[in-house]
Structures are given as C-alpha cells and as structure tokens.
Protein backbone atom coordinates (compact mmCIF):
# COMPACT_ATOMS: atom_id res chain seq x y z
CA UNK A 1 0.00 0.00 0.00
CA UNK A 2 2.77 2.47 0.37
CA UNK A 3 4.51 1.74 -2.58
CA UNK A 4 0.87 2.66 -4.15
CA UNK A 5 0.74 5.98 -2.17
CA UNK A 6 3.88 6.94 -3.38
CA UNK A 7 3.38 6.49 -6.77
CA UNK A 8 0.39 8.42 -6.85
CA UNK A 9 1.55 11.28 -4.54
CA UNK A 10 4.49 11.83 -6.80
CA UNK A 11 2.71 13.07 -9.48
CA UNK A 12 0.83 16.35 -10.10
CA UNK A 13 -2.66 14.19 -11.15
CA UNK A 14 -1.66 12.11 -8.05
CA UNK A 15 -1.63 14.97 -6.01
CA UNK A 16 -5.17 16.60 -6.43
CA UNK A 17 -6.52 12.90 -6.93
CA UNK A 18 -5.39 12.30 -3.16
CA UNK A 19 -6.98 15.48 -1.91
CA UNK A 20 -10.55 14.95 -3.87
CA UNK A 21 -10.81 11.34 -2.42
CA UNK A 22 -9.75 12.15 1.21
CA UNK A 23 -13.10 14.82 1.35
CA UNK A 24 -15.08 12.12 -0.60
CA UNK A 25 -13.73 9.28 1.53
CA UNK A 26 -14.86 11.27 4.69
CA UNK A 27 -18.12 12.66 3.27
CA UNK A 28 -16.97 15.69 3.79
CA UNK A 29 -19.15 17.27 0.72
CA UNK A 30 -18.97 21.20 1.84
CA UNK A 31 -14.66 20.77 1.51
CA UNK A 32 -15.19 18.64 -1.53
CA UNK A 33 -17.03 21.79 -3.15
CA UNK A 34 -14.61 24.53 -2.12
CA UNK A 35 -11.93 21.92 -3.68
CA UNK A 36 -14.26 21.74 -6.92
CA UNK A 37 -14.49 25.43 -7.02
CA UNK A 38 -11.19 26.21 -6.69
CA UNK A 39 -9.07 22.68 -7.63
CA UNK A 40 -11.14 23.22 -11.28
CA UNK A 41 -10.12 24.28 -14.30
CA UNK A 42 -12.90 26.85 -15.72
CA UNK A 43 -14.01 25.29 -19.27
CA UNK A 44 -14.42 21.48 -17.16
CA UNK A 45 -16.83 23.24 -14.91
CA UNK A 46 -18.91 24.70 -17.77
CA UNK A 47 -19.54 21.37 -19.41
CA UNK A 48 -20.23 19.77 -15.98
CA UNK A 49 -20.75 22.13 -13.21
CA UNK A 50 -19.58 21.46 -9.52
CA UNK A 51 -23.33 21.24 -8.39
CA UNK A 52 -23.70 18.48 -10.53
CA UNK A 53 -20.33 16.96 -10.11
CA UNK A 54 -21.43 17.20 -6.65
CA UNK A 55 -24.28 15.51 -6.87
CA UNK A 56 -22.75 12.56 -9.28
CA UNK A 57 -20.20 12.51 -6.22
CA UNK A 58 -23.02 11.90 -3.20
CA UNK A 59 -24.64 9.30 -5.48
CA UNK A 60 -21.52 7.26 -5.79
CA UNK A 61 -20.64 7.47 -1.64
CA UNK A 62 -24.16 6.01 -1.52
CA UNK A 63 -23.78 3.33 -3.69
CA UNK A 64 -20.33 2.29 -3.47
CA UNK A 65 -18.91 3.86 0.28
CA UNK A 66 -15.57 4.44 0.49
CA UNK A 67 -13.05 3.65 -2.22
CA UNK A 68 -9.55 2.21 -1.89
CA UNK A 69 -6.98 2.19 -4.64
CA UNK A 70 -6.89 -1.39 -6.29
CA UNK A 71 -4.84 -1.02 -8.82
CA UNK A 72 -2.82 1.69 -10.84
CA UNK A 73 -3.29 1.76 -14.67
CA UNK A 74 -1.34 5.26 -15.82
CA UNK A 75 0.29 7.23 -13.31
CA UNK A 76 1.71 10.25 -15.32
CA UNK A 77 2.67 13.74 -14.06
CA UNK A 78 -0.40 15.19 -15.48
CA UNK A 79 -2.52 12.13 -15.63
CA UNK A 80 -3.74 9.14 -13.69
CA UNK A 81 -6.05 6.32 -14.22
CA UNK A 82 -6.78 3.41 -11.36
CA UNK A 83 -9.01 1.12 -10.46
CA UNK A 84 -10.87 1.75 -6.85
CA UNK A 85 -12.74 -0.60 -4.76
CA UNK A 86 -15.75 0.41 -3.37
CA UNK A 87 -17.07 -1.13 0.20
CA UNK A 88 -19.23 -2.98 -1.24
CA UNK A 89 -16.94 -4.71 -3.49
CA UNK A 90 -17.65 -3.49 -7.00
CA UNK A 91 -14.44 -2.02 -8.68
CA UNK A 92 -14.34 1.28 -10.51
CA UNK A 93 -12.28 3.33 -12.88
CA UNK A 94 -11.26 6.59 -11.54
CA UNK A 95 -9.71 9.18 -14.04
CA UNK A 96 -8.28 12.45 -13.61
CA UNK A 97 -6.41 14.89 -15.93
CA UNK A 98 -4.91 18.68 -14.67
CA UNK A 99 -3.20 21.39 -17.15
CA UNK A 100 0.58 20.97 -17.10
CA UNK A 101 0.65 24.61 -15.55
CA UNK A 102 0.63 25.75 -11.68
CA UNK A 103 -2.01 25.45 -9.83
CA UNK A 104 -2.36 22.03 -11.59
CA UNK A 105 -6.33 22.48 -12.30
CA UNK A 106 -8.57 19.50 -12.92
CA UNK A 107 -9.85 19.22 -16.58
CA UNK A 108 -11.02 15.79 -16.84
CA UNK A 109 -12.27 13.85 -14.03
CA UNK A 110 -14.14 10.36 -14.53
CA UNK A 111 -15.68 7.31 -12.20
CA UNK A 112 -17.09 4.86 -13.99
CA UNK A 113 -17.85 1.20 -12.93
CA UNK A 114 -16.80 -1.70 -14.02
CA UNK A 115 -18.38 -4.86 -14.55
CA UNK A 116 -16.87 -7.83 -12.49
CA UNK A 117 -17.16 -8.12 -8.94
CA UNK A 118 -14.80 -8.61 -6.37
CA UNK A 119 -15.64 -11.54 -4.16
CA UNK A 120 -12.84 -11.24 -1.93
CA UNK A 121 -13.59 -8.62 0.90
C-alpha cells in the first residue's frame, strides 16, 4: 500500500486525486465543493458544473462507500487512471487529468464502474 501511495503522490494528477478522495472518503461534501471550485479548471466546470459533479459525487458514496486504490493503470505527471474498490466490493475506474501549468487544475475527471465483482472482501 505504500509503494501505491507513493506512486500516486508523486505526481501532479496524483496529487489533487489524493486530496478529492480524502473529502469524498470522509463525506466531507462542503470541503469537496470549495476543492471543486477552486481545484477546477474553468471550461471542465462549464460542461459539468460542480453542483452536478457534486451531486454525481453523493450518489456514488451512496452506492459504493468508500473507495480504496486497487490497482494503478497510468500514473503520469499530469494524468492518472486506477481502479478503486468500493465497500461494497464493486471495482471502478477513476480518471483524472490537470493542465501541465501551476495550480495544476482539474480538466477531466471520470468514475465509472466496471463490470466484475470482487468476491474477496
């Protein structure tokens, strides 16, 4: 697990990915807005505002609980794609994207499930 953690926090898309699931992770959905607001990048929030992203967000803690990394599929500076376990042991694919300049904005952000189950919990 910490050989996980380090690969992710050495990246830029590791970075704000870590942040964003500690205030989901806690259901802390007032800090997960004021990250959306200002962790954003401007044109990502016009196609998919942070109300709705929000919202999207408080659907999947329902559904799924917390999520734990399973497995890493890209980790790239600006980039990062995994696979995240939910509590109730259905495994997603998390995606996030930020610009290649400081702050490091989010412009792509994705959590989509996938189909097999994980019977081992």
């Amino acid at each position: 697990m910490q050989e996980l953690r380090k690969r992710i926090g050495s990246s830029k898309a590791g970075r704000r990915f870590i942040a964003q699931m500690r205030f989901y992770n806690e259901g802390d959905f007032r800090r997960l807005r004021g990250f959306m607001r200002s962790g954003y990048y401007d044109l990502a929030l016009l196609q998919n505002p942070v109300e709705r992203r929000l919202l999207d967000l408080k659907v999947a803690r329902r559904l799924h609980g917390r999520l734990k990394v399973a497995e890493i599929e890209i980790a790239e500076e600006y980039a990062i794609q995994l696979v995240m376990l939910g509590e109730n042991g259905l495994r997603l694919r998390l995606r996030l994207c930020v610009t290649e300049s400081y702050p490091h904005l989010v412009t792509d952000y994705s959590l989509q499930p996938l189909t097999e189950l994980v019977n081992d919990r």
